[in-house]
C-alpha atoms as a PDB file:
ATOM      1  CA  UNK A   1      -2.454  -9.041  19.124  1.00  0.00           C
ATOM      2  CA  UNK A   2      -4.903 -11.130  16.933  1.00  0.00           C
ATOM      3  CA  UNK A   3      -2.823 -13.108  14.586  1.00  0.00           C
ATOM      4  CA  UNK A   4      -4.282 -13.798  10.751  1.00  0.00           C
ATOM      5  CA  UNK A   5      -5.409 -17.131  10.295  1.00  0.00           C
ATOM      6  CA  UNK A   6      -8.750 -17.452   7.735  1.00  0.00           C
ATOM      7  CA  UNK A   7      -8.057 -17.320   4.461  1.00  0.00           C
ATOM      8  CA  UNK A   8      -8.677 -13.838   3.369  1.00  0.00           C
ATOM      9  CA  UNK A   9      -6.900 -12.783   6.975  1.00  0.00           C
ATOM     10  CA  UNK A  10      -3.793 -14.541   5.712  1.00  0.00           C
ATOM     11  CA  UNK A  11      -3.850 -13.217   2.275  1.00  0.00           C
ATOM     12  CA  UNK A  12      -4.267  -8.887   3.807  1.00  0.00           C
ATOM     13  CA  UNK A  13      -1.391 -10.101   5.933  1.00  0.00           C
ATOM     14  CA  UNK A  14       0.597 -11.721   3.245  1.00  0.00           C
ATOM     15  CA  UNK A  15       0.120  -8.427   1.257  1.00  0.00           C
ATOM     16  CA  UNK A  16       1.304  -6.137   3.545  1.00  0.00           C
ATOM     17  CA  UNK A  17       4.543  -8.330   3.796  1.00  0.00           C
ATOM     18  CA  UNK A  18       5.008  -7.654   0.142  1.00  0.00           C
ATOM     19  CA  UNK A  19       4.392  -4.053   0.924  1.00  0.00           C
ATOM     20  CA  UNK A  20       7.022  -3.999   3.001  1.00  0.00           C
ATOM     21  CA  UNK A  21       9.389  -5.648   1.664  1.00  0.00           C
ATOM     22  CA  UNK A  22       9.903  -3.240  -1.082  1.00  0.00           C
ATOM     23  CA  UNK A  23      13.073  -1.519  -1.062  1.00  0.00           C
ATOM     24  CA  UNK A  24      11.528   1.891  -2.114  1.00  0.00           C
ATOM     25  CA  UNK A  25       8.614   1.089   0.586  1.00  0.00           C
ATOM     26  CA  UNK A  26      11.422   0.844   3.382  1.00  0.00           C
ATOM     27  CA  UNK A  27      13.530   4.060   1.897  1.00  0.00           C
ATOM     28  CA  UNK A  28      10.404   6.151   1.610  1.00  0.00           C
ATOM     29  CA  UNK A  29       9.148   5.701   5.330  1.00  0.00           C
ATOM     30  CA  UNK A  30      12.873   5.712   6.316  1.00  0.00           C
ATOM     31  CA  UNK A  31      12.484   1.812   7.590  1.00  0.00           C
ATOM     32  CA  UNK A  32      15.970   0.185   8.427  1.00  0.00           C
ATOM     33  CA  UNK A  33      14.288  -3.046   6.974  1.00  0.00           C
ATOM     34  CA  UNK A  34      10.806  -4.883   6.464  1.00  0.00           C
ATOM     35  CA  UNK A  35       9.750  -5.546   9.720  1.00  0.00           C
ATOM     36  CA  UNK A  36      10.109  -1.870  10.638  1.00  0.00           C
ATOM     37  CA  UNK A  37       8.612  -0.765   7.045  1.00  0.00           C
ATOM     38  CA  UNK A  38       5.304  -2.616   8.613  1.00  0.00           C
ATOM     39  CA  UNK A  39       4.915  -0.680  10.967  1.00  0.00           C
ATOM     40  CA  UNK A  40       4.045   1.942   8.234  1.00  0.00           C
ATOM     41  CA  UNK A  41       1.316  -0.164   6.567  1.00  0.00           C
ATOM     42  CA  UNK A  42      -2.122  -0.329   7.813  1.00  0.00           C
ATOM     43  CA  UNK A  43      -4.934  -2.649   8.059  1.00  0.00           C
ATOM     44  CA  UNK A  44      -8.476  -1.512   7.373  1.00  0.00           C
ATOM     45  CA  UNK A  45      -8.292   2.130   9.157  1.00  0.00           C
ATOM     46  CA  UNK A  46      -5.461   4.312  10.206  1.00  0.00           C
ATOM     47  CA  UNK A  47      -4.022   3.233  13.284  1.00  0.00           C
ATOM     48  CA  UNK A  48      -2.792   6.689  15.210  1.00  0.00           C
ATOM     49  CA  UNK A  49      -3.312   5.308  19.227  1.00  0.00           C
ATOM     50  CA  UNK A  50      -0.841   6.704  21.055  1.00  0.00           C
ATOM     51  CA  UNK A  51       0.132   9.108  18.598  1.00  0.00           C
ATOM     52  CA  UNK A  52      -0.336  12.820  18.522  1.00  0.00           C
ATOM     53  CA  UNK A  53      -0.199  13.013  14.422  1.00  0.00           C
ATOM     54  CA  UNK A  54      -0.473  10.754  11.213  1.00  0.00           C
ATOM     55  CA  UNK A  55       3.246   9.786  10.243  1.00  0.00           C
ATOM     56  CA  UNK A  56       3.089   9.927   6.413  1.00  0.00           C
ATOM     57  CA  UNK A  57       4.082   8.283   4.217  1.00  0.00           C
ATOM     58  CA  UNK A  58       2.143   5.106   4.925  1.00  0.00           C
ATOM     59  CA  UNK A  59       0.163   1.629   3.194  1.00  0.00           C
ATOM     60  CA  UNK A  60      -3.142   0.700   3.752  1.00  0.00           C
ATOM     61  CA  UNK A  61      -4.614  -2.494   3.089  1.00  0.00           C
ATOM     62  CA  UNK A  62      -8.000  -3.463   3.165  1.00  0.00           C
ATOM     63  CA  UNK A  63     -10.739  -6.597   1.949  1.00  0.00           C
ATOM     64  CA  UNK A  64     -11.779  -5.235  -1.542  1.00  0.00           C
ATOM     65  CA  UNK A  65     -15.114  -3.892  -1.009  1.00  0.00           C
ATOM     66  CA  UNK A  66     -17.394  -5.215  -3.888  1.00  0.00           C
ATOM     67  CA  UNK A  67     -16.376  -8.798  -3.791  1.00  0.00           C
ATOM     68  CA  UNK A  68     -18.945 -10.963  -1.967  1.00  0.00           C
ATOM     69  CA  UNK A  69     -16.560 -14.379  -2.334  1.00  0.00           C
ATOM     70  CA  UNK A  70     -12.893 -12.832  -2.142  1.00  0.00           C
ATOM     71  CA  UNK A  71     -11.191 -16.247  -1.413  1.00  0.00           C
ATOM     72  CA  UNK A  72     -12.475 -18.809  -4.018  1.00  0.00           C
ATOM     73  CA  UNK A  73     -10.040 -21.566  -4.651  1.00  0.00           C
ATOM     74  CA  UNK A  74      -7.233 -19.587  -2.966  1.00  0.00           C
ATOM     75  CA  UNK A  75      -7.604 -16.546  -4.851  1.00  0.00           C
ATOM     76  CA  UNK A  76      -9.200 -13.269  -4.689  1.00  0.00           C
ATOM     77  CA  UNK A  77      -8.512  -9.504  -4.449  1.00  0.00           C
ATOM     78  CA  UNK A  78      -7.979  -6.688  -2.261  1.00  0.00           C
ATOM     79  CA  UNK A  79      -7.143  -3.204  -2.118  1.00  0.00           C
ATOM     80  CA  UNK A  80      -4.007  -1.230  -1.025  1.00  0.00           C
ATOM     81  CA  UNK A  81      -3.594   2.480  -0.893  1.00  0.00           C
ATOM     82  CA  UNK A  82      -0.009   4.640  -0.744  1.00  0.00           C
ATOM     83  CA  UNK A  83      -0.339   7.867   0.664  1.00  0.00           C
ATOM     84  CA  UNK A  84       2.598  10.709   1.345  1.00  0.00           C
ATOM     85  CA  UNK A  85       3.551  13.864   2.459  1.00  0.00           C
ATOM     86  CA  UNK A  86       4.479  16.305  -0.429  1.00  0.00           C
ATOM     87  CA  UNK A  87       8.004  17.389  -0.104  1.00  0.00           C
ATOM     88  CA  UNK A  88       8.330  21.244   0.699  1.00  0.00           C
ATOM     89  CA  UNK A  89      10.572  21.583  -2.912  1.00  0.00           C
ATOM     90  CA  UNK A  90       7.534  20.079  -4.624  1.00  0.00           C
ATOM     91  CA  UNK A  91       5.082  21.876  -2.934  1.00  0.00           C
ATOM     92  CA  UNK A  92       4.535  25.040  -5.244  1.00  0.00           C
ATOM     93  CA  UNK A  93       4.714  23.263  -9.093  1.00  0.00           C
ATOM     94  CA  UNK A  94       1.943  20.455  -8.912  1.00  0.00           C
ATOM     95  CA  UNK A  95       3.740  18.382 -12.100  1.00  0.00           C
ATOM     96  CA  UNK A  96       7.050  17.871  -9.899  1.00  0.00           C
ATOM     97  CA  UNK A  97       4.357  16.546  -7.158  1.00  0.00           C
ATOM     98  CA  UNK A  98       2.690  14.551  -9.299  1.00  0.00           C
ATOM     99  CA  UNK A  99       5.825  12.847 -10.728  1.00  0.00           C
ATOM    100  CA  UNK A 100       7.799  12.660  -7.580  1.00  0.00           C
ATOM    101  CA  UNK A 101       4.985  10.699  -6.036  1.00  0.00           C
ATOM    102  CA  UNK A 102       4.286   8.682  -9.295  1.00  0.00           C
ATOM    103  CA  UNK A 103       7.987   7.516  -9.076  1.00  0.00           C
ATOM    104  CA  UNK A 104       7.644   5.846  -5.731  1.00  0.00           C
ATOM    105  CA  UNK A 105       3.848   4.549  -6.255  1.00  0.00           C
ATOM    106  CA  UNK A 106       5.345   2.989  -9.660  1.00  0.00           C
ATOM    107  CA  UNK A 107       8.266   1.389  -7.991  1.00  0.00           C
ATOM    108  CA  UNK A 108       6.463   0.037  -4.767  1.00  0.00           C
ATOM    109  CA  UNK A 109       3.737  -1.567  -7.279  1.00  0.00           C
ATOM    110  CA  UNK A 110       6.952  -3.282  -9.599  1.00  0.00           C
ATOM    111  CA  UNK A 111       8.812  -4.223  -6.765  1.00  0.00           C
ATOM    112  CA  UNK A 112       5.417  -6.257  -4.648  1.00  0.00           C
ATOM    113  CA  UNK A 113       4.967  -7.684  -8.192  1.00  0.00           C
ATOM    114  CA  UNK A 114       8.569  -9.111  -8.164  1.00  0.00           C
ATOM    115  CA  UNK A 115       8.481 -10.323  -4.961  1.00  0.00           C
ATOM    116  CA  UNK A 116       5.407 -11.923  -5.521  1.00  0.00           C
ATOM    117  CA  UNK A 117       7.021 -14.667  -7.254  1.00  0.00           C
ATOM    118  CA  UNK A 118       9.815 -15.410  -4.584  1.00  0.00           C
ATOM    119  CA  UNK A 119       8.625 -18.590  -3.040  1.00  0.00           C
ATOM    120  CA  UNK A 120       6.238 -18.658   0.291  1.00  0.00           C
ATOM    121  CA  UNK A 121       4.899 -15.135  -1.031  1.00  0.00           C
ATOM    122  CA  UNK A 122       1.381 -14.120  -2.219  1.00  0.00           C
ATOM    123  CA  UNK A 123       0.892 -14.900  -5.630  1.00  0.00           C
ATOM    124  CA  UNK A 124       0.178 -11.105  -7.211  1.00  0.00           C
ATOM    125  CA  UNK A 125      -1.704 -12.010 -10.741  1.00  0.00           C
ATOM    126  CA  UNK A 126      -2.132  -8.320 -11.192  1.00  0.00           C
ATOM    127  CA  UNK A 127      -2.551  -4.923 -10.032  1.00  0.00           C
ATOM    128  CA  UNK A 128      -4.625  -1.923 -11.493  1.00  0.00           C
ATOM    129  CA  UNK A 129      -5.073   1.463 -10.014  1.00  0.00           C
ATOM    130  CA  UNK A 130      -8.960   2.164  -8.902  1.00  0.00           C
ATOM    131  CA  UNK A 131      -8.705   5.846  -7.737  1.00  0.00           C
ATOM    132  CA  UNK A 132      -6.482   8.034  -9.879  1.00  0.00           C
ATOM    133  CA  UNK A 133      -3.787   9.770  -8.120  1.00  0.00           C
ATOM    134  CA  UNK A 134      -4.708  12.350  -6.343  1.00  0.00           C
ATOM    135  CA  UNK A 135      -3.708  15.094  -4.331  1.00  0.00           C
ATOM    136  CA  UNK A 136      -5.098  16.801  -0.705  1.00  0.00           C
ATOM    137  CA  UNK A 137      -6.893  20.100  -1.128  1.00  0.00           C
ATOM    138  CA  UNK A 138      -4.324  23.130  -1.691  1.00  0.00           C
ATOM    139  CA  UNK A 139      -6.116  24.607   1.343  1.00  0.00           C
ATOM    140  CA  UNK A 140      -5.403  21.880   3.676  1.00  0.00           C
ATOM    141  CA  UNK A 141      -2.810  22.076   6.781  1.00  0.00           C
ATOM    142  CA  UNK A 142      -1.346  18.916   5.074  1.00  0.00           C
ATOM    143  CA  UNK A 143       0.023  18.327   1.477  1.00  0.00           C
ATOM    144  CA  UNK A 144      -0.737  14.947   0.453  1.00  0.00           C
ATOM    145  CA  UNK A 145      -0.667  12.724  -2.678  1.00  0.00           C
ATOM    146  CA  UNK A 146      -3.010   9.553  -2.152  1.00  0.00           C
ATOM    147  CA  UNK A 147      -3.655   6.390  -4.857  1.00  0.00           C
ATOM    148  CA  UNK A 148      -5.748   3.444  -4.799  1.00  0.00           C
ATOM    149  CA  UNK A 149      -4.743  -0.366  -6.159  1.00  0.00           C
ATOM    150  CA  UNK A 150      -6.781  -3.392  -6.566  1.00  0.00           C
ATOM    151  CA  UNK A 151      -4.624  -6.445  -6.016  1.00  0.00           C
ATOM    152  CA  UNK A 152      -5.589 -10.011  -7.963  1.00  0.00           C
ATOM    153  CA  UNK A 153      -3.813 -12.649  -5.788  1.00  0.00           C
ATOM    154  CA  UNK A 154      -3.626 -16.121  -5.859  1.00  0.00           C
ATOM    155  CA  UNK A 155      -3.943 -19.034  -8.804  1.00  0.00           C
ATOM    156  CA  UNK A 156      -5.482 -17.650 -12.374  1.00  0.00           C
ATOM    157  CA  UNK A 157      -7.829 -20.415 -11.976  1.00  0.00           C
END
C-alpha cells in the first residue's frame, strides 16, 4: 500500500477522512465507525478487486480535473462524488428518490464542513455541487442516485 505523501496526495487523503468521518457517511454504508466507513470511499476509480459486485452506497474522490496548479500555497480543490442504491420503497415515485437521497448527500456535505474545522483536519473553504443529482437509467439492472462536489480546501489566501 502506497501511502500519501505530496501535497495534493495528502490533501485526497485528508478528504476522504472527512468523508468518513461523517456520522450519516458511516450509518449509510452501515460502517461501525470511520475507519470502516473508508473502506466505502474511493480514490480516482472504483476499486471492485476481489469482488463479484459494486457495494453501493460509496465516495469517490478524485484531483479536480481542470486545475493545472491544485496545491498553491497549501490550497486547492478537488472533487468528491456520493453515489447509492435506491431503496426498493423509493423505487416507483422518483420525488421520494430524489429527496431520500438529497437528505443524506445534504448531511454528508454539512457534516465534512463541520469537521473541517476540528483541528489537524483539511481546511474545507467551500463546497458546490458540479453535476446535478442524478439518477441511473429506469432501464438499468441497478437503481442509482449519483452527485458531483467540488471541494475548496486549504487557506483563502
Amino acid at each position: 500500500m502506497v501511502s500519501a505523501t505530496g501535497p495534493e496526495a495528502l490533501a485526497l487523503d485528508a478528504l476522504a477522512d472527512l468523508i468518513a468521518a461523517s456520522a450519516d457517511f458511516q450509518s449509510w454504508t452501515g460502517s461501525a465507525n470511520a475507519a470502516a466507513a473508508k473502506t466505502r470511499v474511493y480514490f480516482e476509480d472504483i476499486e471492485t478487486a476481489g469482488v463479484s459486485a459494486l457495494i453501493r452506497p460509496f465516495a469517490l474522490v478524485v484531483f479536480e480535473k481542470d486545475e493545472i496548479d491544485t496545491f498553491t500555497l497549501g490550497r486547492g480543490t478537488l472533487d468528491f462524488c456520493l453515489d447509492g442504491e435506491i431503496p426498493a420503497p423509493y423505487l416507483e415515485v422518483p420525488k421520494d428518490a430524489a429527496i431520500w437521497f438529497a437528505n443524506h448527500a445534504s448531511t454528508i456535505v454539512s457534516e465534512v464542513r463541520t469537521e473541517s474545522l476540528n483541528a489537524g483536519r483539511l481546511l474545507v473553504r467551500k463546497i458546490e455541487a458540479i453535476e446535478r443529482q442524478g439518477r441511473a437509467d429506469q432501464h438499468s439492472e441497478t437503481q442509482y442516485m449519483r452527485k458531483w462536489f467540488k471541494v475548496y480546501y486549504g487557506t483563502s489566501g
